[in-house]
PDB file of N, CA and C in Angstrom:
ATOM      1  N   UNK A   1       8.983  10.964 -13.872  1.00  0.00           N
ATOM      2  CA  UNK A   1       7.947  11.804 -13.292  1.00  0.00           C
ATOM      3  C   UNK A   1       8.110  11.804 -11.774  1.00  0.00           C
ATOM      4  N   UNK A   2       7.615  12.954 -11.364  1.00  0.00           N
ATOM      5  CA  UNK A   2       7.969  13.196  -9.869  1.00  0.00           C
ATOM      6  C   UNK A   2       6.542  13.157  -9.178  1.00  0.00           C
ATOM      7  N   UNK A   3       6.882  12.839  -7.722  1.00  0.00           N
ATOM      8  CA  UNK A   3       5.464  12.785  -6.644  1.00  0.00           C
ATOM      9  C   UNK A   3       5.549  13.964  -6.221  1.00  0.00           C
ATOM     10  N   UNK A   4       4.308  14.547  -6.318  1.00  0.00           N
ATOM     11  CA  UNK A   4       4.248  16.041  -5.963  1.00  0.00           C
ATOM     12  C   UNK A   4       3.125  15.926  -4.181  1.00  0.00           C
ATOM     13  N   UNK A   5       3.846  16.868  -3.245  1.00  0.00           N
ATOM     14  CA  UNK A   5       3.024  16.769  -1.809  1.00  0.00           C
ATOM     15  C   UNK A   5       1.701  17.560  -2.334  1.00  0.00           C
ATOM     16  N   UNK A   6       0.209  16.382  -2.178  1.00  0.00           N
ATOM     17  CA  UNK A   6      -0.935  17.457  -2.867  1.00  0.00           C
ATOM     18  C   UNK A   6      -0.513  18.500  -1.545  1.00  0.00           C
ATOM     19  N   UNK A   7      -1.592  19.567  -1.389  1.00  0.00           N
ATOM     20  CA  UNK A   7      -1.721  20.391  -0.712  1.00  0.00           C
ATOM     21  C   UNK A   7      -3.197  20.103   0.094  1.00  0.00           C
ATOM     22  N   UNK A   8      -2.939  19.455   1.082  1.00  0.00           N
ATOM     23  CA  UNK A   8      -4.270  18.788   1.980  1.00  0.00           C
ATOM     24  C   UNK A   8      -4.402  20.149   2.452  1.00  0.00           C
ATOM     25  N   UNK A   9      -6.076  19.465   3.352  1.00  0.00           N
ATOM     26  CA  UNK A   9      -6.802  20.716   3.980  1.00  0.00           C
ATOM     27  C   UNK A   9      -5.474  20.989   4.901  1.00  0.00           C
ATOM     28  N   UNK A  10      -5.888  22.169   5.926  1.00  0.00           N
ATOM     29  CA  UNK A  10      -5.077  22.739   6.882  1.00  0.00           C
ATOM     30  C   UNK A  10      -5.210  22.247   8.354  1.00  0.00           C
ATOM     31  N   UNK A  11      -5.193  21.174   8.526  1.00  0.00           N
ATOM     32  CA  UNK A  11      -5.319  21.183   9.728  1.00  0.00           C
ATOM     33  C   UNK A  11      -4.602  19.642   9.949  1.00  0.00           C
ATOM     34  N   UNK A  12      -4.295  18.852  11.368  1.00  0.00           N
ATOM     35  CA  UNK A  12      -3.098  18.475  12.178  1.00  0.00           C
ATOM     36  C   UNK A  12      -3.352  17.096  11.002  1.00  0.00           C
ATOM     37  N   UNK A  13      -4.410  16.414  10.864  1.00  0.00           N
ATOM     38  CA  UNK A  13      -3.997  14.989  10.156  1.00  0.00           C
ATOM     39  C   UNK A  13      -3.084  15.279   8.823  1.00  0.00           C
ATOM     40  N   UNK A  14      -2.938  16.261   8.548  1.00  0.00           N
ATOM     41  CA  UNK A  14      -1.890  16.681   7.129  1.00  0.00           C
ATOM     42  C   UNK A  14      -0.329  16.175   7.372  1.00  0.00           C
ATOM     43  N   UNK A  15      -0.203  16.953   8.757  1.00  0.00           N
ATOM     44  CA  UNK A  15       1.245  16.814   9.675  1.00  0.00           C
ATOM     45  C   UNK A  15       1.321  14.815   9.855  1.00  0.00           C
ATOM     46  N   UNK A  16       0.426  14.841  10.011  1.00  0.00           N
ATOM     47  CA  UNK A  16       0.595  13.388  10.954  1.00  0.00           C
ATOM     48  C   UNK A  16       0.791  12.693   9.484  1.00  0.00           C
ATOM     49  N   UNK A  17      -0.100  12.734   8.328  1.00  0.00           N
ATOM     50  CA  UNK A  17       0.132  12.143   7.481  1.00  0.00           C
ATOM     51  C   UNK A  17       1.486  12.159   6.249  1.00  0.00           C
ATOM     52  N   UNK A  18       1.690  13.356   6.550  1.00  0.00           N
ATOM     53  CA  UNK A  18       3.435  13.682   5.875  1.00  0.00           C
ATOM     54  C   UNK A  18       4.376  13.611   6.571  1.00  0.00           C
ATOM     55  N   UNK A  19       4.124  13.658   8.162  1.00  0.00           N
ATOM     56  CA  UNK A  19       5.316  12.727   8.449  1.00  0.00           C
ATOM     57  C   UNK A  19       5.399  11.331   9.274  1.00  0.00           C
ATOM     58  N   UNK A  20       4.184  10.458   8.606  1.00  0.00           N
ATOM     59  CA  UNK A  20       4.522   9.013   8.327  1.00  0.00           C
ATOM     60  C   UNK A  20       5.084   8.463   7.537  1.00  0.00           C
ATOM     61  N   UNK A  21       4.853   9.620   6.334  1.00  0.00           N
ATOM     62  CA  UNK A  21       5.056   8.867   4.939  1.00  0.00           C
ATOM     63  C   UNK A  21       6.445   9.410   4.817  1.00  0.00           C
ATOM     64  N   UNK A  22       7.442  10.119   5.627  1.00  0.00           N
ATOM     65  CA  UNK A  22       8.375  10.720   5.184  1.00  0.00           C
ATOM     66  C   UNK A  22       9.167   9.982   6.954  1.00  0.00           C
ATOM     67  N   UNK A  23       8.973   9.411   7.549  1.00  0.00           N
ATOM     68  CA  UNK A  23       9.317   9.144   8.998  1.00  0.00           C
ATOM     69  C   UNK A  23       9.975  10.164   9.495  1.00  0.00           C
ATOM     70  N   UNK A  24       9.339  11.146   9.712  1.00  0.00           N
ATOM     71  CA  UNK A  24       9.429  12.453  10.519  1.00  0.00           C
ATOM     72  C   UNK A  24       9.559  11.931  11.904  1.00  0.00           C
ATOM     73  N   UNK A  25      10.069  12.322  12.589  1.00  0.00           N
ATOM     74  CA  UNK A  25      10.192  12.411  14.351  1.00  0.00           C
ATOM     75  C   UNK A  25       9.262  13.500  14.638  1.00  0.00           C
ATOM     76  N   UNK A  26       9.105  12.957  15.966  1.00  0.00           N
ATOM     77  CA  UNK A  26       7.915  13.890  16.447  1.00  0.00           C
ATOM     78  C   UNK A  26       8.897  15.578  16.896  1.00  0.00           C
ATOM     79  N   UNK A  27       9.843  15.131  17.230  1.00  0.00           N
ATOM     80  CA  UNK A  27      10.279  16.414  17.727  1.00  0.00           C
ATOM     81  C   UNK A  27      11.044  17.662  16.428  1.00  0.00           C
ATOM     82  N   UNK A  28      10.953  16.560  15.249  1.00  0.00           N
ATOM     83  CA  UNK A  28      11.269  17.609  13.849  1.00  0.00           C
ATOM     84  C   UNK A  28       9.912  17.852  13.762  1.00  0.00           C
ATOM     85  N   UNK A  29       8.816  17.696  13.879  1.00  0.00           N
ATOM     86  CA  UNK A  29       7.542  18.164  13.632  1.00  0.00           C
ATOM     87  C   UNK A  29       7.722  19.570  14.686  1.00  0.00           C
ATOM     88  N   UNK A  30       8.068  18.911  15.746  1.00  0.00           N
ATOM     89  CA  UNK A  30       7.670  20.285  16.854  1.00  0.00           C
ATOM     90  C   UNK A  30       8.808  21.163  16.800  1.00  0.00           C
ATOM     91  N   UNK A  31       9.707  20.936  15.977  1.00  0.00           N
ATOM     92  CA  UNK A  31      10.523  22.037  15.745  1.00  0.00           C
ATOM     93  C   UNK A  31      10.112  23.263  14.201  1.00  0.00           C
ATOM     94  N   UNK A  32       9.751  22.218  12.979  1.00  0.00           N
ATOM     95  CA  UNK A  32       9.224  22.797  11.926  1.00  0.00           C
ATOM     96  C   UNK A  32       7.448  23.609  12.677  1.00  0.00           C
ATOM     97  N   UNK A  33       6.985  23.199  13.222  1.00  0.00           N
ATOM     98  CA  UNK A  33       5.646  24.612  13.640  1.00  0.00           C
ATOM     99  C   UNK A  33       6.116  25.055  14.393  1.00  0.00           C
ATOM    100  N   UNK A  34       7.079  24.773  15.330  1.00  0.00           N
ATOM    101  CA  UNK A  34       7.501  25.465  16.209  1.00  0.00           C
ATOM    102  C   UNK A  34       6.929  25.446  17.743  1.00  0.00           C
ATOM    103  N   UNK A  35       6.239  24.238  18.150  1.00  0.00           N
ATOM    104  CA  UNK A  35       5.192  23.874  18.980  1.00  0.00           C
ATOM    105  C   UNK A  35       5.936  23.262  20.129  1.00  0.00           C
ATOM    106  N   UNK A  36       5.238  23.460  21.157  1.00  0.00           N
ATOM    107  CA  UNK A  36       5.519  22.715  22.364  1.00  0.00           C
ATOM    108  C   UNK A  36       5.155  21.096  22.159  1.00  0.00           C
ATOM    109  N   UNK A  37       6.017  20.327  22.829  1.00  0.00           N
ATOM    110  CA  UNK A  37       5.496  18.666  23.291  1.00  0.00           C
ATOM    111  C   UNK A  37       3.986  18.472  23.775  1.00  0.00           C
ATOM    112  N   UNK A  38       3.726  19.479  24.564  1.00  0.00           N
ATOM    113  CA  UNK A  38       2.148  19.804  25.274  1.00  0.00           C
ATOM    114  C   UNK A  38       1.223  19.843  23.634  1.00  0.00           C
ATOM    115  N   UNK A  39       1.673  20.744  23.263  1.00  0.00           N
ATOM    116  CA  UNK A  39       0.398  21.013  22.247  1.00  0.00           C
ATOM    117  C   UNK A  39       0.579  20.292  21.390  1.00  0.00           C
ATOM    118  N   UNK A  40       1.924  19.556  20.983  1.00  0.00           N
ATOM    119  CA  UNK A  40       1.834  18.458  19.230  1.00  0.00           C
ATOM    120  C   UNK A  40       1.065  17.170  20.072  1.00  0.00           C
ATOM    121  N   UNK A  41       1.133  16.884  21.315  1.00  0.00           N
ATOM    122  CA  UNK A  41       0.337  16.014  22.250  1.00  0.00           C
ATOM    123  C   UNK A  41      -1.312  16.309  21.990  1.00  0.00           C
ATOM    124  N   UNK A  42      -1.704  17.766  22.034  1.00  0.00           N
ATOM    125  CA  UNK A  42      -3.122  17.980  22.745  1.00  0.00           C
ATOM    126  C   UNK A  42      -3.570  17.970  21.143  1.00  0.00           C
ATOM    127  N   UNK A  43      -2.565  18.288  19.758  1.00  0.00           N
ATOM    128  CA  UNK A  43      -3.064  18.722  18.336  1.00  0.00           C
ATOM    129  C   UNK A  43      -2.956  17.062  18.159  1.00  0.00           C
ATOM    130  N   UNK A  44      -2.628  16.114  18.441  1.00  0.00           N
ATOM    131  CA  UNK A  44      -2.331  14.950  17.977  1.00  0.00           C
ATOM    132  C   UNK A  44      -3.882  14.160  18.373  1.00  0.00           C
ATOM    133  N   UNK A  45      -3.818  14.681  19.627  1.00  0.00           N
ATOM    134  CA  UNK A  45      -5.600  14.079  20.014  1.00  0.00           C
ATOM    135  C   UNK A  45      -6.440  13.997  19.703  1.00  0.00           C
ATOM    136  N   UNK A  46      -7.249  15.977  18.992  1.00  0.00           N
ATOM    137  CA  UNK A  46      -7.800  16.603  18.816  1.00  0.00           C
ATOM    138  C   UNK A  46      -7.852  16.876  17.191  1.00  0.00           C
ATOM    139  N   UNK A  47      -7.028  16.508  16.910  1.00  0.00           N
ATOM    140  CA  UNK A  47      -6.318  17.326  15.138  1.00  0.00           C
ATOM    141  C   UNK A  47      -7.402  18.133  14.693  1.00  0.00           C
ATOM    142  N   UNK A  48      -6.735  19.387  15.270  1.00  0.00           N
ATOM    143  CA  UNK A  48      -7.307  20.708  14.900  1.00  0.00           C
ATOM    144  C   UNK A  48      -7.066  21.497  13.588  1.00  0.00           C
ATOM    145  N   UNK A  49      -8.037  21.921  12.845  1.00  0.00           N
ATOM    146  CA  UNK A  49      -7.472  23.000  12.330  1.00  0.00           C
ATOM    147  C   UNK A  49      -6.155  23.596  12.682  1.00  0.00           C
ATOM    148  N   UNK A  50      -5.181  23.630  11.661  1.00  0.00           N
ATOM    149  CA  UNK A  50      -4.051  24.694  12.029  1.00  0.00           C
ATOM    150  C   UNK A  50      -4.007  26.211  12.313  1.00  0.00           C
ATOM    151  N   UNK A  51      -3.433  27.068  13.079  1.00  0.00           N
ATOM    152  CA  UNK A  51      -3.427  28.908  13.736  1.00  0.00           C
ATOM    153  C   UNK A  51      -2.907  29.169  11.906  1.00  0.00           C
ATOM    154  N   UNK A  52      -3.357  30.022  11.794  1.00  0.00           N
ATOM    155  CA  UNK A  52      -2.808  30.833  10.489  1.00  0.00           C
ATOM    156  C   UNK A  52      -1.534  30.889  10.616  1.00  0.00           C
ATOM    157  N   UNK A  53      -0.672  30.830  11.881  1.00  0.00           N
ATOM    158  CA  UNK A  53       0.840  30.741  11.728  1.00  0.00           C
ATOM    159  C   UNK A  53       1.299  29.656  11.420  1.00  0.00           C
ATOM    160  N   UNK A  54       1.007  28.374  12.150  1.00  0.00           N
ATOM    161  CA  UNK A  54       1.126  27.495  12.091  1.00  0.00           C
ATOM    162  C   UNK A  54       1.232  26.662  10.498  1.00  0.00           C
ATOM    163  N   UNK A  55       0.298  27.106  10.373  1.00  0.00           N
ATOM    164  CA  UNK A  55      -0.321  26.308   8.877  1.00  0.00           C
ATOM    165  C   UNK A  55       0.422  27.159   7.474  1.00  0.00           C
ATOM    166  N   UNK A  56       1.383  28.047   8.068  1.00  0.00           N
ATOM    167  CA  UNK A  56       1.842  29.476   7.034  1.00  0.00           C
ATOM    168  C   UNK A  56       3.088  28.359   7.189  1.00  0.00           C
ATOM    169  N   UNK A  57       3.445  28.239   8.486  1.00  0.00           N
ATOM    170  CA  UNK A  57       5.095  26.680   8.375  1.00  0.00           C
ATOM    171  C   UNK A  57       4.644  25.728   7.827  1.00  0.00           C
ATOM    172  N   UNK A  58       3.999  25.345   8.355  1.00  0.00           N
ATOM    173  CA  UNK A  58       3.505  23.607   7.617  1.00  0.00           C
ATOM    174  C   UNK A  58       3.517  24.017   6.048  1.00  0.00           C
ATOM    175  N   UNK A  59       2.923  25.071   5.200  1.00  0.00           N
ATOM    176  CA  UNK A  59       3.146  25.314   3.774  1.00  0.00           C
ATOM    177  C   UNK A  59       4.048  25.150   3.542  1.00  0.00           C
ATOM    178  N   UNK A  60       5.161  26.248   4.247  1.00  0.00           N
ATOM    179  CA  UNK A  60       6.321  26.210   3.068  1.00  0.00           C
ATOM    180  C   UNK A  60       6.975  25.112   3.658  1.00  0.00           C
ATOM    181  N   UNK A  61       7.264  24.442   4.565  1.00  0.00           N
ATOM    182  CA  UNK A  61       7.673  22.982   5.008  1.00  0.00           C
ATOM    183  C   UNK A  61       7.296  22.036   3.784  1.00  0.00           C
ATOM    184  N   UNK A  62       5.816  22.213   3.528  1.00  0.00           N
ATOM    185  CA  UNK A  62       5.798  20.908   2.090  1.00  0.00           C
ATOM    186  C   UNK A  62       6.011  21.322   1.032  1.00  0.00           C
ATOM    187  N   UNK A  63       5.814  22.551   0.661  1.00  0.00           N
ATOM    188  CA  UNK A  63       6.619  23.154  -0.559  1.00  0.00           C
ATOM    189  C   UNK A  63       8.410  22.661  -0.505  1.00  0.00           C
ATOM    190  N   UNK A  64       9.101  22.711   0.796  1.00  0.00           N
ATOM    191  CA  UNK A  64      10.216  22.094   0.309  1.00  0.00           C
ATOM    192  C   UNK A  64      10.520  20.902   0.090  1.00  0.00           C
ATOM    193  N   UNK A  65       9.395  20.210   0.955  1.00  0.00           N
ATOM    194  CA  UNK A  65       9.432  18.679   0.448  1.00  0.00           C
ATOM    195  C   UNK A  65       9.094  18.072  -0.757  1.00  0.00           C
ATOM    196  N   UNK A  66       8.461  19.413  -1.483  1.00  0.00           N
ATOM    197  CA  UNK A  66       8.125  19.102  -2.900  1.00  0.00           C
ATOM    198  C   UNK A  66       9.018  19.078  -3.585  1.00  0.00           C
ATOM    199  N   UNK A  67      10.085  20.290  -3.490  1.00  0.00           N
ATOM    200  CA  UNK A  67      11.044  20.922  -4.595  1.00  0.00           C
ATOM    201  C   UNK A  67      11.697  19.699  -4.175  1.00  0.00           C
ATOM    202  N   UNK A  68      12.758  18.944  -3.139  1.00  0.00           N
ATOM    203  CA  UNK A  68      13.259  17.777  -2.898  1.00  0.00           C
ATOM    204  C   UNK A  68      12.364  16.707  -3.344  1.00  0.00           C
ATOM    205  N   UNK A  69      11.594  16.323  -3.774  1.00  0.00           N
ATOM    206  CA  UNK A  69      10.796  15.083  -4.402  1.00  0.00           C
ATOM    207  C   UNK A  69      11.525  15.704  -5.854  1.00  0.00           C
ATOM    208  N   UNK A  70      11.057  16.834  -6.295  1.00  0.00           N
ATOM    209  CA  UNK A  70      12.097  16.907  -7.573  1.00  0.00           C
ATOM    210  C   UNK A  70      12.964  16.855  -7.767  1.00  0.00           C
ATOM    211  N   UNK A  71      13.901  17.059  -7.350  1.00  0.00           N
ATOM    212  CA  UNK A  71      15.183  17.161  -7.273  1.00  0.00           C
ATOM    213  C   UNK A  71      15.896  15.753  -7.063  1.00  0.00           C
ATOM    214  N   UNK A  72      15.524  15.470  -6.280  1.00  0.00           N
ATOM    215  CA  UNK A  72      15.721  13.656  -5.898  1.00  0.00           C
ATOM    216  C   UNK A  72      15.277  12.625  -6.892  1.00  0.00           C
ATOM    217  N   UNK A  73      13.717  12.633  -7.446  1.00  0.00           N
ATOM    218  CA  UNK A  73      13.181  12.183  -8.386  1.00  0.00           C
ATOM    219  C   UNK A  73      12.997  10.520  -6.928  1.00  0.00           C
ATOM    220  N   UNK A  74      12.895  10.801  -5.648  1.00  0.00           N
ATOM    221  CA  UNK A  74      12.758   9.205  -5.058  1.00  0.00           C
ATOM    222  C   UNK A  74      12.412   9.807  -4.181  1.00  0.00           C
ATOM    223  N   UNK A  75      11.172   9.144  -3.737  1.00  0.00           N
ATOM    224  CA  UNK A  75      11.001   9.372  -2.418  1.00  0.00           C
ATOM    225  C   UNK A  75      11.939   9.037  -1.012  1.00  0.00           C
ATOM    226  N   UNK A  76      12.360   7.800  -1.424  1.00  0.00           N
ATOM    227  CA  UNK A  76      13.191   7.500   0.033  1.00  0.00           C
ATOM    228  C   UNK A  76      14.736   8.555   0.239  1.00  0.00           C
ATOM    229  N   UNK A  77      15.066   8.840  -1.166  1.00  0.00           N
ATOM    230  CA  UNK A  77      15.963   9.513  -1.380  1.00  0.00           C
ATOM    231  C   UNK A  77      15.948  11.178  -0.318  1.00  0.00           C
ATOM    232  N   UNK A  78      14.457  11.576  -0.604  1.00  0.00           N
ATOM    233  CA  UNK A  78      13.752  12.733   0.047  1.00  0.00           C
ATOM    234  C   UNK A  78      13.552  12.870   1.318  1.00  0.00           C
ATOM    235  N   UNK A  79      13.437  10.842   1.772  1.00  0.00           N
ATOM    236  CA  UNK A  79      13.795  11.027   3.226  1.00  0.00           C
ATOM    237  C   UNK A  79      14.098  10.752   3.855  1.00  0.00           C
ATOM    238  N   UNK A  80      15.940  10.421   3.270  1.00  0.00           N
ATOM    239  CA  UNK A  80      17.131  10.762   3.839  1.00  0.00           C
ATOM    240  C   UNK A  80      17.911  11.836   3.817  1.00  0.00           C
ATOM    241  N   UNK A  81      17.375  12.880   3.197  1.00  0.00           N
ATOM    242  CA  UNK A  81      17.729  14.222   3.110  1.00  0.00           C
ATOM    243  C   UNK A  81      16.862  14.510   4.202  1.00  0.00           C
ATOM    244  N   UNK A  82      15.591  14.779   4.299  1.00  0.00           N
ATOM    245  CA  UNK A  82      14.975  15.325   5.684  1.00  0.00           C
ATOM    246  C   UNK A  82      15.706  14.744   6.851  1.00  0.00           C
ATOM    247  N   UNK A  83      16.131  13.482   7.288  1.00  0.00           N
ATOM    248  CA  UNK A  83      16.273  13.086   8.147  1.00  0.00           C
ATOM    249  C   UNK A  83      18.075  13.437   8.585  1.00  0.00           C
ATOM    250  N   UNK A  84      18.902  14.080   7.674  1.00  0.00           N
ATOM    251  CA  UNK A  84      20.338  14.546   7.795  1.00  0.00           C
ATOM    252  C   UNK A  84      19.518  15.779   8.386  1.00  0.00           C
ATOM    253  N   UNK A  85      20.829  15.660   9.373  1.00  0.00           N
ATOM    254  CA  UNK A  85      20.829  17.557   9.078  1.00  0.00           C
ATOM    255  C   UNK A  85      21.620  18.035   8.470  1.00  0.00           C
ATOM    256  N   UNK A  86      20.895  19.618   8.846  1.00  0.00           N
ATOM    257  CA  UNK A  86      21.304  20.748   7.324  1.00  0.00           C
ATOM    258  C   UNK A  86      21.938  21.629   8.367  1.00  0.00           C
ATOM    259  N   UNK A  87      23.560  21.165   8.352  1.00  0.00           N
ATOM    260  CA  UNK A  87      23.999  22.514   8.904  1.00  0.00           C
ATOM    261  C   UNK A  87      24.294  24.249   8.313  1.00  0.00           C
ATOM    262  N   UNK A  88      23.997  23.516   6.627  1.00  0.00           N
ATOM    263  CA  UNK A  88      23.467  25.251   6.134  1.00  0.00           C
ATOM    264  C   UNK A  88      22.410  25.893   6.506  1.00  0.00           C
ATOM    265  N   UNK A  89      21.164  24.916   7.350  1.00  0.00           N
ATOM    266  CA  UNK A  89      20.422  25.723   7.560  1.00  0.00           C
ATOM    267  C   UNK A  89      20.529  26.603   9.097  1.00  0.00           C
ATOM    268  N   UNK A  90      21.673  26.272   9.902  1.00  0.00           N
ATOM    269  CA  UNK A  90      21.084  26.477  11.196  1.00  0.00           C
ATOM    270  C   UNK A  90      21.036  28.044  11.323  1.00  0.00           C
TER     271      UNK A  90
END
């Protein structure tokens, strides 16, 4: 059986909490929303509600971390794949 990412409310403790549990870097966070250092700083303070754009990345961001929890069937497995890079994706 596989760990599925629930689908938390929308807003910044979601981020902070999926990528503790996955040891995300702060600057793969601010590359997946696409955010300045300033604002993953001022959203880290504040943990705001996510912009409808914002929170439209952060979806499909854990939707792929889902399909990789399946696929892997391990979590740590899931994040050493996040943590390679994907030069298919660039």
């Amino acid at each position: 059986m596989t760990q599925s990412v629930s689908l938390p409310s929308q807003d910044y403790s979601s981020v902070l909490k999926l990528s503790e549990k996955y040891q995300l870097e702060r600057e793969h966070i601010r590359a997946i929303l696409g955010i300045s250092e300033s604002t993953q700083f001022r959203y880290e303070k504040s943990l705001p509600v996510l912009k409808p754009n914002l929170g439209d990345r952060w979806l499909r961001f854990m939707k792929i971390v889902d399909l990789a929890n399946d696929l892997f069937e391990d979590t740590r497995e899931t994040q050493r794949w996040l943590s390679t890079p994907q030069t298919s994706f660039a």
